[in-house]
C-alpha atoms as a PDB file:
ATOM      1  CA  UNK A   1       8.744  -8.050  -4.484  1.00  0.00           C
ATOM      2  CA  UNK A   2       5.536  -9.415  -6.102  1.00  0.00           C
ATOM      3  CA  UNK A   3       3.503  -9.366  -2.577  1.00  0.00           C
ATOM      4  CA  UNK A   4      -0.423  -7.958  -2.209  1.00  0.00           C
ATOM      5  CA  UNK A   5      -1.249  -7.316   1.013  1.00  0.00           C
ATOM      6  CA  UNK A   6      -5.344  -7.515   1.260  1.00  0.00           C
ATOM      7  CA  UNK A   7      -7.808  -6.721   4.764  1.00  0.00           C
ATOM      8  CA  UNK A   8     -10.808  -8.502   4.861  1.00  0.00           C
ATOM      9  CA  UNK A   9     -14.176  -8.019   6.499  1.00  0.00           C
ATOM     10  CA  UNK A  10     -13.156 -10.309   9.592  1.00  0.00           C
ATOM     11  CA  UNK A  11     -10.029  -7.472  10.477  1.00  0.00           C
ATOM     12  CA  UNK A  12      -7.594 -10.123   9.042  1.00  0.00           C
ATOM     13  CA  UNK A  13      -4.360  -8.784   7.178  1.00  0.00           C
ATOM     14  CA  UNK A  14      -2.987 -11.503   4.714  1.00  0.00           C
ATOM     15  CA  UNK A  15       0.233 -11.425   2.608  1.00  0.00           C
ATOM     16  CA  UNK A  16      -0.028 -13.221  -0.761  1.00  0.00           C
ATOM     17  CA  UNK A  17       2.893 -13.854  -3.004  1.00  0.00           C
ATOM     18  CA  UNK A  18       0.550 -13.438  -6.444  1.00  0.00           C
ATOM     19  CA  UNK A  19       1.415 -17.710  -7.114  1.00  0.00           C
ATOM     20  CA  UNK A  20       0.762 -19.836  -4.271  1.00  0.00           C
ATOM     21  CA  UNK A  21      -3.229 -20.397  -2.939  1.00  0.00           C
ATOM     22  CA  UNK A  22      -2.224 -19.912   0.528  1.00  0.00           C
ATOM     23  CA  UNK A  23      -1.333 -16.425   2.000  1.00  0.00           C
ATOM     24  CA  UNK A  24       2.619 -16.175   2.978  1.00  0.00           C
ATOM     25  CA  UNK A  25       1.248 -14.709   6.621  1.00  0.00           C
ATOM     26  CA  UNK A  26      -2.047 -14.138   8.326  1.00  0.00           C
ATOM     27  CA  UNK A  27      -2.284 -11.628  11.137  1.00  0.00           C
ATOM     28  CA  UNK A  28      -6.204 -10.872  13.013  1.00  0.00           C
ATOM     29  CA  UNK A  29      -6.129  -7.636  14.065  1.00  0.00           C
ATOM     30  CA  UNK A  30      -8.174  -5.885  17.087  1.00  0.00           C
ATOM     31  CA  UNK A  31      -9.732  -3.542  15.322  1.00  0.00           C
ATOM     32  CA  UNK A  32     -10.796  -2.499  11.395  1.00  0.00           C
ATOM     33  CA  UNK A  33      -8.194  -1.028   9.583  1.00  0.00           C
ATOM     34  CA  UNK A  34      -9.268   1.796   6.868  1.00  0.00           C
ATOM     35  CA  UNK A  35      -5.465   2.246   5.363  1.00  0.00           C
ATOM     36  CA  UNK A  36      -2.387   0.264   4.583  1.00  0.00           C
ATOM     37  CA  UNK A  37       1.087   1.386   3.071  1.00  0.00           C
ATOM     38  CA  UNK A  38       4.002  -0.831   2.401  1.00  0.00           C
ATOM     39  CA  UNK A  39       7.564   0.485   1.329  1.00  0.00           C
ATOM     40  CA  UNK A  40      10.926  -0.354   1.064  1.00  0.00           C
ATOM     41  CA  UNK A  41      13.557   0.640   3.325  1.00  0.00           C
ATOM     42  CA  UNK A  42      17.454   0.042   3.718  1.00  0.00           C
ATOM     43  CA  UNK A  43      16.057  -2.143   6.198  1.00  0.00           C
ATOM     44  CA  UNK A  44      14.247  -3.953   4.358  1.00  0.00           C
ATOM     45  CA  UNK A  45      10.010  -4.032   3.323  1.00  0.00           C
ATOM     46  CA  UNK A  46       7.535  -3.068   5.567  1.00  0.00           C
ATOM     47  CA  UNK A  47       4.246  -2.478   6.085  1.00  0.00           C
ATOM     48  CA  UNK A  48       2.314   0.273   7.977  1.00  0.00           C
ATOM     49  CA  UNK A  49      -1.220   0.037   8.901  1.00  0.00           C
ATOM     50  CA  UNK A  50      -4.267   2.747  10.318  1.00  0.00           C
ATOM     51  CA  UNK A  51      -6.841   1.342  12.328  1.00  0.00           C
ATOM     52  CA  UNK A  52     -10.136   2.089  13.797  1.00  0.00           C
ATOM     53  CA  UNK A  53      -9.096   3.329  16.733  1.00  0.00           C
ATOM     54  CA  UNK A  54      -6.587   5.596  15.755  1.00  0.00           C
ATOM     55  CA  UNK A  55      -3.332   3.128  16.181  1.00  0.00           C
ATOM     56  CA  UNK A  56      -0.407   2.958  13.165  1.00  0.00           C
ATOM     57  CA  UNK A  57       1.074   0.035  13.620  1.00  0.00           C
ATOM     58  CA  UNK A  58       4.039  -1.224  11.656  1.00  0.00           C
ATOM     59  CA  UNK A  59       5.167  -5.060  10.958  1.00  0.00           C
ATOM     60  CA  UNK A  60       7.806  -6.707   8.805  1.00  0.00           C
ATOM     61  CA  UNK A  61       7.024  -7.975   5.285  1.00  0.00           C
ATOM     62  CA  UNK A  62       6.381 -10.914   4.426  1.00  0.00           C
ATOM     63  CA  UNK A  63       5.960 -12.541   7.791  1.00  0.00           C
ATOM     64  CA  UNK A  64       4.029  -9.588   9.245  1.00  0.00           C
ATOM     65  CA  UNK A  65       6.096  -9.758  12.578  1.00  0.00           C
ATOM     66  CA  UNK A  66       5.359  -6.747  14.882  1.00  0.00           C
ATOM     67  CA  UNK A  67       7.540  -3.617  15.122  1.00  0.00           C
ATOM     68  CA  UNK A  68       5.725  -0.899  17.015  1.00  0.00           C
ATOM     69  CA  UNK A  69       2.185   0.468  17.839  1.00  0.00           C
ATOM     70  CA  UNK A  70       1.773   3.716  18.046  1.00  0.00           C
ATOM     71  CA  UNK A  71      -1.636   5.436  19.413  1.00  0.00           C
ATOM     72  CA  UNK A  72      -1.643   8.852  16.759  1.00  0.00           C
ATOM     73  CA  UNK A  73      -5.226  10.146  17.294  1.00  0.00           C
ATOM     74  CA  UNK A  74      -8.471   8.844  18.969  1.00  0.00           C
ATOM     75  CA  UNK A  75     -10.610   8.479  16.115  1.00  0.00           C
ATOM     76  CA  UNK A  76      -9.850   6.453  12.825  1.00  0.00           C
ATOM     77  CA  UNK A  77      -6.808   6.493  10.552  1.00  0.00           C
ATOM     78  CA  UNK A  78      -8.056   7.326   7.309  1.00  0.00           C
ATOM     79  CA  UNK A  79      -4.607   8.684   5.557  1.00  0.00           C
ATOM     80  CA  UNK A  80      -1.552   7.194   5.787  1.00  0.00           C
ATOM     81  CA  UNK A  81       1.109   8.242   3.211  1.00  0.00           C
ATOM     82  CA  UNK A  82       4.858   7.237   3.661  1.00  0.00           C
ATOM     83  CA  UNK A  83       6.864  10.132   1.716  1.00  0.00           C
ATOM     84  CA  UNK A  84       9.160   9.256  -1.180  1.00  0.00           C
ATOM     85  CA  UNK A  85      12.244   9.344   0.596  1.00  0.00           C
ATOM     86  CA  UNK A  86      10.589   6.520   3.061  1.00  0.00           C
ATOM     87  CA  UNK A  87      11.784   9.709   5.598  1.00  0.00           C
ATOM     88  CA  UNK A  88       8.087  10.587   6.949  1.00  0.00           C
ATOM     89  CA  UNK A  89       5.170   9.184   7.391  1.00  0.00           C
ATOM     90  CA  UNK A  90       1.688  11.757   6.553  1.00  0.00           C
ATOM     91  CA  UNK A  91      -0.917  10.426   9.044  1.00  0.00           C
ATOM     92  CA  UNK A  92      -4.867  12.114   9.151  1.00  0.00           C
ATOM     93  CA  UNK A  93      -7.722  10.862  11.263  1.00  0.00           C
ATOM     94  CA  UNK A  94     -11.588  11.143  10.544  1.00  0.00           C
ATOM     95  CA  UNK A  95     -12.453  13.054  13.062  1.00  0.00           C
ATOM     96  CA  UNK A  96     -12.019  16.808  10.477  1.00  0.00           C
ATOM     97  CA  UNK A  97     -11.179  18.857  13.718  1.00  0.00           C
ATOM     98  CA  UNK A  98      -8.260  16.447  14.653  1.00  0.00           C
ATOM     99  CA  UNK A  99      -4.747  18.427  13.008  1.00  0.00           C
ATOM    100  CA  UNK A 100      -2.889  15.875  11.019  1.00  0.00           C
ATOM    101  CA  UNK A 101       0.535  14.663  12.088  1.00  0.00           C
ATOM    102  CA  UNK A 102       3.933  13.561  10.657  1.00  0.00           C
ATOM    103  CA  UNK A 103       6.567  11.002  11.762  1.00  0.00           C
ATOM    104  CA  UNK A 104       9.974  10.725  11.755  1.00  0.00           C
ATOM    105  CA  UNK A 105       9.619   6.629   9.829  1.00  0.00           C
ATOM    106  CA  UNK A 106      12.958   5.757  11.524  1.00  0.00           C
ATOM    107  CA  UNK A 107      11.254   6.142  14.663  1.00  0.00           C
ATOM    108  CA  UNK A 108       8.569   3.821  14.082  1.00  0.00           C
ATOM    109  CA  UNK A 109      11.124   1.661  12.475  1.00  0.00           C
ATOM    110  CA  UNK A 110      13.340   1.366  15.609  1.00  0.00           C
ATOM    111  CA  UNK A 111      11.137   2.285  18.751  1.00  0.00           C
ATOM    112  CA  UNK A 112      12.675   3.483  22.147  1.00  0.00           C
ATOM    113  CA  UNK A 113      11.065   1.703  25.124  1.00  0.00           C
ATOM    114  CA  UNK A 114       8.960   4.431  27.291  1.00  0.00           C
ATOM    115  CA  UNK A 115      10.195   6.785  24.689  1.00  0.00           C
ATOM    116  CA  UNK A 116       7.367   8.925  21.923  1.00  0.00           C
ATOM    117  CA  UNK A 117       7.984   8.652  18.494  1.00  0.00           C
ATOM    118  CA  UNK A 118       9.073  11.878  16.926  1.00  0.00           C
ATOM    119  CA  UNK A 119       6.347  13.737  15.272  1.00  0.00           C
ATOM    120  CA  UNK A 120       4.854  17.363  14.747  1.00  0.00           C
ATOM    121  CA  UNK A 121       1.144  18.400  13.727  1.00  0.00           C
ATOM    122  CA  UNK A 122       0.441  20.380  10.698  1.00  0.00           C
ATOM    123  CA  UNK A 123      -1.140  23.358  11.861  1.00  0.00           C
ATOM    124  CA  UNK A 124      -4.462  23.158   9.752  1.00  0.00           C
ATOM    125  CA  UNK A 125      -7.868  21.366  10.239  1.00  0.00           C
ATOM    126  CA  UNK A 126     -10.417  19.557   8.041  1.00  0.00           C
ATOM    127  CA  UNK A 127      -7.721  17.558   5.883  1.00  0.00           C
ATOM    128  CA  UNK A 128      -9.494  15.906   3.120  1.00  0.00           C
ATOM    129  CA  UNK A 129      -6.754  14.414   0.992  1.00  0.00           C
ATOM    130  CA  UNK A 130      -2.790  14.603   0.622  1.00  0.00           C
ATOM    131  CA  UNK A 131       0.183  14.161  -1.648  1.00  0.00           C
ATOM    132  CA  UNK A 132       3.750  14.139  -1.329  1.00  0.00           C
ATOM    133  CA  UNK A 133       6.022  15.876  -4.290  1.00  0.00           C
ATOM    134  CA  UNK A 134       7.663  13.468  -5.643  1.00  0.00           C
ATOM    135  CA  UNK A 135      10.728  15.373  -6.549  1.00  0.00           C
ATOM    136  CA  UNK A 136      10.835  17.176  -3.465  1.00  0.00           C
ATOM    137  CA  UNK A 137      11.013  14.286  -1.077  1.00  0.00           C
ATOM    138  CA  UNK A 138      10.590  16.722   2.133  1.00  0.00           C
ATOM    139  CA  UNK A 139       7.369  19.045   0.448  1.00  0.00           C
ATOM    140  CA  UNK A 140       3.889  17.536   1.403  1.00  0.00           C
ATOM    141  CA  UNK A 141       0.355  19.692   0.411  1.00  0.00           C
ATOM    142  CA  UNK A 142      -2.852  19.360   2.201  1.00  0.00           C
ATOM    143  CA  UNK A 143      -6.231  19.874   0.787  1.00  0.00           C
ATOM    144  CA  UNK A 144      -8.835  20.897   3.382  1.00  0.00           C
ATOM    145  CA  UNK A 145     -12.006  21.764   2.950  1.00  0.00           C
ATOM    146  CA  UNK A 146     -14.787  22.929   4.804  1.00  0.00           C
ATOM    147  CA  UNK A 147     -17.524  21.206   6.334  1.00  0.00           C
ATOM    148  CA  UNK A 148     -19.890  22.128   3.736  1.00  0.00           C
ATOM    149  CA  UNK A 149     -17.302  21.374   0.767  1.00  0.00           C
ATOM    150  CA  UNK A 150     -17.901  25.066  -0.415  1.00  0.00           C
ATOM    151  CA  UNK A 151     -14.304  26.676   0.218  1.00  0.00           C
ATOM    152  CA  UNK A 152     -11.192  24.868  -0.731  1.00  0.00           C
ATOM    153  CA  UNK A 153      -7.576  25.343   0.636  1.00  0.00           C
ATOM    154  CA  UNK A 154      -4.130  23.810  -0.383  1.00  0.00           C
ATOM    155  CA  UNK A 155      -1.719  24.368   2.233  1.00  0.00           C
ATOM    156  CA  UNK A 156       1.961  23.372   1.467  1.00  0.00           C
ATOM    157  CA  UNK A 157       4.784  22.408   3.814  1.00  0.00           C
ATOM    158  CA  UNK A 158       8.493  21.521   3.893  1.00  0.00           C
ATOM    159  CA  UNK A 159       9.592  19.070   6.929  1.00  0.00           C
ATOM    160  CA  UNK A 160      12.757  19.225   8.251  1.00  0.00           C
ATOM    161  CA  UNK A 161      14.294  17.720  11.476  1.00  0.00           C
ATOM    162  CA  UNK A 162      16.374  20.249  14.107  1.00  0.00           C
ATOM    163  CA  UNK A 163      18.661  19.751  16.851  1.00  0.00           C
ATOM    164  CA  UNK A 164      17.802  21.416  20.059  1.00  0.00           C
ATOM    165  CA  UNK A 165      19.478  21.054  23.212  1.00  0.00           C
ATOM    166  CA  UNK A 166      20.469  17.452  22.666  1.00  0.00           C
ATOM    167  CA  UNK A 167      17.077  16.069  21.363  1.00  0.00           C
ATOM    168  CA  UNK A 168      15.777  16.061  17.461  1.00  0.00           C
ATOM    169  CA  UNK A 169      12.768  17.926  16.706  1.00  0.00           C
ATOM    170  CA  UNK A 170      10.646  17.789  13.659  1.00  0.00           C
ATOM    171  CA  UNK A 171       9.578  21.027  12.342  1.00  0.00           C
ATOM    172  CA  UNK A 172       6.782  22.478   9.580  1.00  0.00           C
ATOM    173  CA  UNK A 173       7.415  25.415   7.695  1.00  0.00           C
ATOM    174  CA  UNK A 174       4.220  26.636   5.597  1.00  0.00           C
ATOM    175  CA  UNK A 175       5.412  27.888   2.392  1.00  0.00           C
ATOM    176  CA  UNK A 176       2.937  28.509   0.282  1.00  0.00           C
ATOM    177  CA  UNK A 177      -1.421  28.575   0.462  1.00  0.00           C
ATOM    178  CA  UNK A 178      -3.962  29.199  -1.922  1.00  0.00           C
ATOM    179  CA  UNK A 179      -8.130  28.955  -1.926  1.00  0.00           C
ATOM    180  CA  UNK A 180     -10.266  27.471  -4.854  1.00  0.00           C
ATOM    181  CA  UNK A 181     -12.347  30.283  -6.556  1.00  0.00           C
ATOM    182  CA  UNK A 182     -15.828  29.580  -5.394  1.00  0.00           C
ATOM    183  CA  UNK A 183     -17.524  29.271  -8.271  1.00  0.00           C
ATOM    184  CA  UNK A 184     -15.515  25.768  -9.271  1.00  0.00           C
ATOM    185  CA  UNK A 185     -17.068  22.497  -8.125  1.00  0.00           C
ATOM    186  CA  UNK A 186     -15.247  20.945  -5.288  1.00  0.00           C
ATOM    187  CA  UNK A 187     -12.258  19.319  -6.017  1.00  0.00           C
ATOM    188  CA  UNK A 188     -11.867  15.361  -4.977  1.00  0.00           C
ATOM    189  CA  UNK A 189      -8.575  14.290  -6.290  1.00  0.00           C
ATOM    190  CA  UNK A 190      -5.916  15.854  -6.090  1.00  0.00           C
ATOM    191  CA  UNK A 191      -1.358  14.853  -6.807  1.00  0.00           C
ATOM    192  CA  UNK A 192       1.528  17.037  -7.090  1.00  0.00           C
ATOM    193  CA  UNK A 193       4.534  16.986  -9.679  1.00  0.00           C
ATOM    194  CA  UNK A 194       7.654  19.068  -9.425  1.00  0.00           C
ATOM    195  CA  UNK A 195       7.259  20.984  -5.680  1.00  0.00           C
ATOM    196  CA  UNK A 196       5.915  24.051  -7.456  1.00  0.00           C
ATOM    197  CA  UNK A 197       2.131  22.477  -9.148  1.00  0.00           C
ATOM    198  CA  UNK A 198      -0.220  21.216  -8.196  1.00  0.00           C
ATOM    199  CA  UNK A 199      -2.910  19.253 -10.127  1.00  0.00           C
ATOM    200  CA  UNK A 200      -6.388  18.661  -9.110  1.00  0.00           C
ATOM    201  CA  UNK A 201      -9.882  17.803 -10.274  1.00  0.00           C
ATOM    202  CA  UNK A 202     -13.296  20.239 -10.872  1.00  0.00           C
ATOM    203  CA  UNK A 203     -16.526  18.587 -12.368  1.00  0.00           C
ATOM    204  CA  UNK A 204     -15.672  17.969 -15.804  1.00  0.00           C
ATOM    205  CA  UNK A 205     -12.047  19.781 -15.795  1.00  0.00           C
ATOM    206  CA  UNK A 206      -8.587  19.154 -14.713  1.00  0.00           C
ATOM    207  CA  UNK A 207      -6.671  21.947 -13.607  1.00  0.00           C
ATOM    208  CA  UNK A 208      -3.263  22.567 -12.674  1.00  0.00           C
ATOM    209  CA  UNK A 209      -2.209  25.752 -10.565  1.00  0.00           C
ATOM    210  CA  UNK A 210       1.329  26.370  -8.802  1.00  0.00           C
ATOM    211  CA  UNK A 211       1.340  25.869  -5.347  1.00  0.00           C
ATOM    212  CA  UNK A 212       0.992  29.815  -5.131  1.00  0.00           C
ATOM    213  CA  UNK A 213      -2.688  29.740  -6.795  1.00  0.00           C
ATOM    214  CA  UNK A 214      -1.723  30.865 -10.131  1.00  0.00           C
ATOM    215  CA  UNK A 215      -3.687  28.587 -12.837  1.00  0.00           C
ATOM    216  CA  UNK A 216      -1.404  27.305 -15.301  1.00  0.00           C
ATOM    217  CA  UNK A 217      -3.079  24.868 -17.006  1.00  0.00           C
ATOM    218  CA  UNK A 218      -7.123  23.380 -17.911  1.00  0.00           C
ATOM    219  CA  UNK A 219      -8.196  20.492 -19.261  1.00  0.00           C
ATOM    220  CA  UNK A 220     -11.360  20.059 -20.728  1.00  0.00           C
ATOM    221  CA  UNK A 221     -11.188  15.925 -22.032  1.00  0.00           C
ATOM    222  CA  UNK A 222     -14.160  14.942 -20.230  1.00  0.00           C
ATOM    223  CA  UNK A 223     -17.715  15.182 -21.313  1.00  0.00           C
ATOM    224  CA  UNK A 224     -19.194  14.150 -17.508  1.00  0.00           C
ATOM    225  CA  UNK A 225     -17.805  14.728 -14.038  1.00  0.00           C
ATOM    226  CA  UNK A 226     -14.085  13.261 -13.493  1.00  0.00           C
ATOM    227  CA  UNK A 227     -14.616  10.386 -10.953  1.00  0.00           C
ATOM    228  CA  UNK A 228     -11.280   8.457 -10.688  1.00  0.00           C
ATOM    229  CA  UNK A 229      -7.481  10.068 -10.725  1.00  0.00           C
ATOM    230  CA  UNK A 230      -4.120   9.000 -10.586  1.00  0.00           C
ATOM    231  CA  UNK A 231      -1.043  10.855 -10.479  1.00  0.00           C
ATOM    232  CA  UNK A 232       2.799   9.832 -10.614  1.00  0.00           C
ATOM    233  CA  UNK A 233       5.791  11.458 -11.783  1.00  0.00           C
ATOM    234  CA  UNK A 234       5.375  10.416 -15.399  1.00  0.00           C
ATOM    235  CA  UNK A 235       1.579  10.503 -15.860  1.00  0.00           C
ATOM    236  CA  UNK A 236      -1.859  11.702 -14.850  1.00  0.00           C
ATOM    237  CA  UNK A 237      -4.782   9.334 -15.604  1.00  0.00           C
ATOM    238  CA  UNK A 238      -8.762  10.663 -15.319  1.00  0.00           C
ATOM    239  CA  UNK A 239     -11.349   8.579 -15.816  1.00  0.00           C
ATOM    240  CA  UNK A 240     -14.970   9.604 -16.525  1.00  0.00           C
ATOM    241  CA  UNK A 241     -18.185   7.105 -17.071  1.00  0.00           C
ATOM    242  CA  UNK A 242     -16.203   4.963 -19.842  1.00  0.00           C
ATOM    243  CA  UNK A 243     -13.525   6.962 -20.872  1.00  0.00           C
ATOM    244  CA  UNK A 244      -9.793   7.466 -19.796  1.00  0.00           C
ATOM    245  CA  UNK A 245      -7.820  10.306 -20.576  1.00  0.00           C
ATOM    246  CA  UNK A 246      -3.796   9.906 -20.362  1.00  0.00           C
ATOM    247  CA  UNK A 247      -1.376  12.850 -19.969  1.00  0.00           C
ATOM    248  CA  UNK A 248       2.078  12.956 -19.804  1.00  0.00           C
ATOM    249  CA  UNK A 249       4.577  15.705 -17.220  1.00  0.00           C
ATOM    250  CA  UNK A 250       6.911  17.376 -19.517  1.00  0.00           C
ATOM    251  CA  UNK A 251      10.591  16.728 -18.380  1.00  0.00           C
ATOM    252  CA  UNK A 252      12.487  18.974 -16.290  1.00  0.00           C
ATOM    253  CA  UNK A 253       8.936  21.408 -16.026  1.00  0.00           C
ATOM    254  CA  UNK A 254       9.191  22.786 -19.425  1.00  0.00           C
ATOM    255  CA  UNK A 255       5.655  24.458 -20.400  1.00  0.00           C
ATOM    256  CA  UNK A 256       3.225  22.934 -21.674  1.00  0.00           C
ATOM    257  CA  UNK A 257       3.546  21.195 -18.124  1.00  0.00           C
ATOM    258  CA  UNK A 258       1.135  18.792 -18.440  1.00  0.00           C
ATOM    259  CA  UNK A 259       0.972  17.322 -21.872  1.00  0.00           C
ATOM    260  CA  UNK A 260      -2.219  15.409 -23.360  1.00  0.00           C
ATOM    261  CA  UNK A 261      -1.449  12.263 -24.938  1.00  0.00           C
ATOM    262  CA  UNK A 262      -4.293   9.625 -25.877  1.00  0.00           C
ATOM    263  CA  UNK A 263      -8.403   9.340 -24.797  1.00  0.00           C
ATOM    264  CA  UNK A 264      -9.698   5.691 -24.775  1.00  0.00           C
ATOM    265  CA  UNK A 265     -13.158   5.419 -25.428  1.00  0.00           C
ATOM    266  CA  UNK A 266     -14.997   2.281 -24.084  1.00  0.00           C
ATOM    267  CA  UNK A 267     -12.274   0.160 -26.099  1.00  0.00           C
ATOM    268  CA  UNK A 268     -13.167  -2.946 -23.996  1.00  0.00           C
ATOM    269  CA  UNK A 269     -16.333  -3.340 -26.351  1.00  0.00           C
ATOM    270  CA  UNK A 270     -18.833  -4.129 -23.732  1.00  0.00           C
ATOM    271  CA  UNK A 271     -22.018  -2.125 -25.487  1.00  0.00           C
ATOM    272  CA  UNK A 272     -24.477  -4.670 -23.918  1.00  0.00           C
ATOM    273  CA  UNK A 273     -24.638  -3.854 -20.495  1.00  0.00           C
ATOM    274  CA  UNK A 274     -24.429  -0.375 -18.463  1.00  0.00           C
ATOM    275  CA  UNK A 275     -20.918  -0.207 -17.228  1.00  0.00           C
ATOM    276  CA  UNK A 276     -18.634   2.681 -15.629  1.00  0.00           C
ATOM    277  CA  UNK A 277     -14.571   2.603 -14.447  1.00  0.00           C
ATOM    278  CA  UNK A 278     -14.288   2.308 -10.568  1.00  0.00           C
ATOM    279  CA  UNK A 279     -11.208   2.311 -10.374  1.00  0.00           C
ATOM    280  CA  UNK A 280      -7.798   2.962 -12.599  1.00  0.00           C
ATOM    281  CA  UNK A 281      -3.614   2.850 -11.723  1.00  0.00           C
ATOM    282  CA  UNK A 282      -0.867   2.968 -13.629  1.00  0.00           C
ATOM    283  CA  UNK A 283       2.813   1.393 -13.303  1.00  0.00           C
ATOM    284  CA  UNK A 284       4.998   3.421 -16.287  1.00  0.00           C
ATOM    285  CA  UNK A 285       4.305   0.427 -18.392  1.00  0.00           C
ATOM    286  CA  UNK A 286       0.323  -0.564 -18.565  1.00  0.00           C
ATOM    287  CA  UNK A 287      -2.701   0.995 -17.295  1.00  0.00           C
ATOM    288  CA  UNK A 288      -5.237  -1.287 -15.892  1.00  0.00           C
ATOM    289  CA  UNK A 289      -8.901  -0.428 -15.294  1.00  0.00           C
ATOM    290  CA  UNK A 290     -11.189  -1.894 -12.961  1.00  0.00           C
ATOM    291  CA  UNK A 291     -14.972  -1.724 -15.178  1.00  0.00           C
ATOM    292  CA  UNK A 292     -17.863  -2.480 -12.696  1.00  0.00           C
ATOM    293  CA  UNK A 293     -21.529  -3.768 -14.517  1.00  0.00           C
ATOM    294  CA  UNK A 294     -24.632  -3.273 -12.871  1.00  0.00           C
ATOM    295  CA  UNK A 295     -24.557  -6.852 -11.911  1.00  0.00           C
ATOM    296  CA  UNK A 296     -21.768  -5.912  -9.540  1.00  0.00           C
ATOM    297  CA  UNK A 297     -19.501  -8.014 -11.591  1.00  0.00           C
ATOM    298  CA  UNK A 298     -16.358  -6.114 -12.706  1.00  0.00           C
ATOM    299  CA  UNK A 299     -13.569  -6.755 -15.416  1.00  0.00           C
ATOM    300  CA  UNK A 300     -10.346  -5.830 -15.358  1.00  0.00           C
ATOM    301  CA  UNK A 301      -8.874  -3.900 -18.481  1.00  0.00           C
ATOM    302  CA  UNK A 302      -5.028  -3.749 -19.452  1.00  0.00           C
ATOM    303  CA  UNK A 303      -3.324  -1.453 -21.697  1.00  0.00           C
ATOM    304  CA  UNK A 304       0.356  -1.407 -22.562  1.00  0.00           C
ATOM    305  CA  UNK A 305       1.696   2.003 -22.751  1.00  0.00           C
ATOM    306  CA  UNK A 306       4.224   3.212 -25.568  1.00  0.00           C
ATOM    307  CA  UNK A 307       6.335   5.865 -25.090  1.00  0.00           C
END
């Protein structure tokens, strides 16, 4: 739909339409919000939002008119992750102790007055990250790690809604669970493919292990520690100082799974000044990097890809 949707530091959400100068809508909000996701439904776009204080609230797109509020947890929102299906919604606060929850989008989408929006927690603590499979639209896995960031756990789930005596619950089923050997570094990033892999980071390395714990795959592209990662059902992106490394899924989960494809080496040309990717994304066409000086000035680098 060609919309950005931007916070700034006054707790003002803004919807721009990537031409005009002026935002299409401007909404102040009560409190900070630490994470934003906006999808498509039947129903149209929307846009769901985590604040401060532990509220999800959801509006309309482009005019940012109010649907529902809901009060999740009693700390911060930090993760907020609609699944592809636009079905659930993954929500995790910052408090670690605090058990992350799922909801049923259709009812934030159409709210019953004096009635609780159906949801369930995910029995396991101290979520740090999480990832829907994208071609298992139900399948979501946690990573949680300890306090310390010395033991590692992915935990994965299948979601699935249940009729009981009138009323729809949503229920969890925990299908799979595997721990990080201890003597790898502590992963940060972290996506899924297929339902059955999952791929993460480790220092220098990329890995990729089935959901069971079974290694399948390492990468070893990176001279320094991987510090930016994306994932989506065609590619996986790494980024380390001033290099990017592109890989490819194979179709239909043939092995090799993950195939390497291209490194890009500080192509930009910028040898004058100290320099490092902060950020990189991809869109199945180009690959755009975000390169940050020490000046705190940043450029942005495109790449078309060719497959």
């Amino acid at each position: 739909m060609h919309l950005a949707i931007t916070m700034d530091r006054k707790k003002t959400i803004k919807v721009w339409n990537c031409q005009d100068r002026d935002a299409l809508a401007v909404l102040p909000m009560p409190q900070p919000c630490y994470c934003m996701e906006a999808y498509l439904t039947k129903d149209g776009p929307f846009l769901m939002v985590g604040d401060a204080a532990g509220d999800i609230y959801t509006f309309t797109l482009p005019g940012l008119r109010d649907v529902s509020k809901v009060t999740a947890f009693q700390y911060g929102i930090v993760l907020l992750h609609c699944s592809p299906d636009k079905k659930w919604v993954f929500a995790c606060g910052t408090y670690s102790r605090t058990l992350p929850q799922v909801f049923l989008t259709e009812s934030l989408l159409r709210p019953s007055e004096g009635s609780v929006p159906l949801s369930t927690f995910l029995p396991h603590k101290l979520c740090a990250s999480a990832c829907w499979t994208p071609k298992v639209k139900n399948r979501i896995t946690l990573m949680s790690q300890s306090s310390t960031g010395k033991k590692t756990e992915f935990i994965t789930f299948d979601l699935t809604t249940k009729k009981t005596g009138g009323q729809t619950v949503i229920q969890a089923y925990e299908i799979a669970s595997f721990q990080v050997a201890a003597h790898l570094k502590c992963p940060i990033w972290m996506g899924a493919s297929d339902g059955y892999m999952i791929v993460f980071t480790s220092g220098p390395y990329l890995l990729l292990f089935s959901i069971t714990g079974f290694l399948l795959q390492r990468f070893e592209d990176h001279q320094a520690a991987i510090n930016n990662f994306w994932v989506d059902p065609c590619y996986v992106l790494t980024t380390s100082e001033n290099s990017v490394h592109v890989y490819m899924w194979e179709e239909g989960g043939r092995h090799p799974y993950l195939r390497s494809c291209c490194h890009l080496e500080n192509t930009w040309h910028d040898h004058t000044t100290d320099s490092c990717i902060s950020s990189v994304m991809c869109d199945n066409a180009s690959i755009v990097l975000r390169v940050r000086k020490v000046s705190d000035s940043s450029i942005l680098v495109m790449y078309s890809l060719n497959t």
